[in-house]
Protein backbone atom coordinates (compact mmCIF):
# COMPACT_ATOMS: atom_id res chain seq x y z
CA UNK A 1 5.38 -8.57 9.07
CA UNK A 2 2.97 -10.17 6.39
CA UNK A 3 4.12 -10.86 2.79
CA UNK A 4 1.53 -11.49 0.31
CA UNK A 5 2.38 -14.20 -2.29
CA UNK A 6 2.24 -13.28 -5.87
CA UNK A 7 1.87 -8.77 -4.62
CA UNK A 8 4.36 -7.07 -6.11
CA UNK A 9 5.58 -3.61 -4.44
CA UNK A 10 3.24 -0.90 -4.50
CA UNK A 11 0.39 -3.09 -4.32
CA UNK A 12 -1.81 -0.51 -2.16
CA UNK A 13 -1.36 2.43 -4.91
CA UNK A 14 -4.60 2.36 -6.65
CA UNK A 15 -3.88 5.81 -8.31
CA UNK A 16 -5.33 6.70 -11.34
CA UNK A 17 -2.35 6.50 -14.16
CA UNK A 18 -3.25 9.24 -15.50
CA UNK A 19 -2.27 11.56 -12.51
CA UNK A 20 1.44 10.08 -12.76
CA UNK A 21 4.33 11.59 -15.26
CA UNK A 22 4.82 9.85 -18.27
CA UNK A 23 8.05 8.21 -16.60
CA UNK A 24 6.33 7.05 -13.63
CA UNK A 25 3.39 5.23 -15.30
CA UNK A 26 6.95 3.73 -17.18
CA UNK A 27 8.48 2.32 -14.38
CA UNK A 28 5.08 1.35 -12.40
CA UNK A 29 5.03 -0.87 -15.80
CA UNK A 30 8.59 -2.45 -16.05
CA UNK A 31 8.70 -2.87 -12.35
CA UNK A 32 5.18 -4.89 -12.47
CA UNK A 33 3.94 -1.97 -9.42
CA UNK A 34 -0.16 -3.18 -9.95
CA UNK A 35 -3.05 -2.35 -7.35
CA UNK A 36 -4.24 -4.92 -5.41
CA UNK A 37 -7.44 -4.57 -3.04
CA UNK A 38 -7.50 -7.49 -1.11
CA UNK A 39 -3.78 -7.35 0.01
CA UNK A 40 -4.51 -3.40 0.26
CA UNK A 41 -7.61 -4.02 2.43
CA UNK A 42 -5.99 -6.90 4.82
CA UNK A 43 -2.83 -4.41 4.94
CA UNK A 44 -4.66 -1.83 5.58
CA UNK A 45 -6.97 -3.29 8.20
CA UNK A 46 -3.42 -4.55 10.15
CA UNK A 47 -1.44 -1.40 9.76
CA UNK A 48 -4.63 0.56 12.05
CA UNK A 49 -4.78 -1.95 14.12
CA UNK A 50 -1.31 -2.02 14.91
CA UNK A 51 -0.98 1.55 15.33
CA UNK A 52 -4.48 1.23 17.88
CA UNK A 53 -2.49 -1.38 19.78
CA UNK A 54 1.31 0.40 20.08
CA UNK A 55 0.50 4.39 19.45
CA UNK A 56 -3.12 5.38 21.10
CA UNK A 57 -2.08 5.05 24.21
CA UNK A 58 0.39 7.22 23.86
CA UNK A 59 -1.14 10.43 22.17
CA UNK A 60 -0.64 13.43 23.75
CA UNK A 61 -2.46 16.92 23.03
């Protein structure tokens, strides 16, 4: 587990607003939800990894 000072939850939705309902885009405000791409790309990089490490092996067809 990783925690990212100072990223707030949702931190890897980089959505445009404008897609979300009017009540969404609310609480993505009061709940301080922002986009961030360096936790999202570090996140990112360790959730694939992690899944190459503990799930490819495993695959089945």
């Amino acid at each position: 587990m990783k925690i990212y000072p100072g990223v707030g939850h949702g931190f890897m939705n980089d959505h445009d607003p404008a897609d979300a309902t009017l009540v969404l885009r609310f609480l993505a405000r009061i709940s301080g939800t922002k986009y961030d791409q360096a936790a999202t790309e570090d996140a990112r990089r360790r959730i694939i990894g992690f899944f190459d490490t503990h799930l490819r092996g495993g695959v089945t067809d």
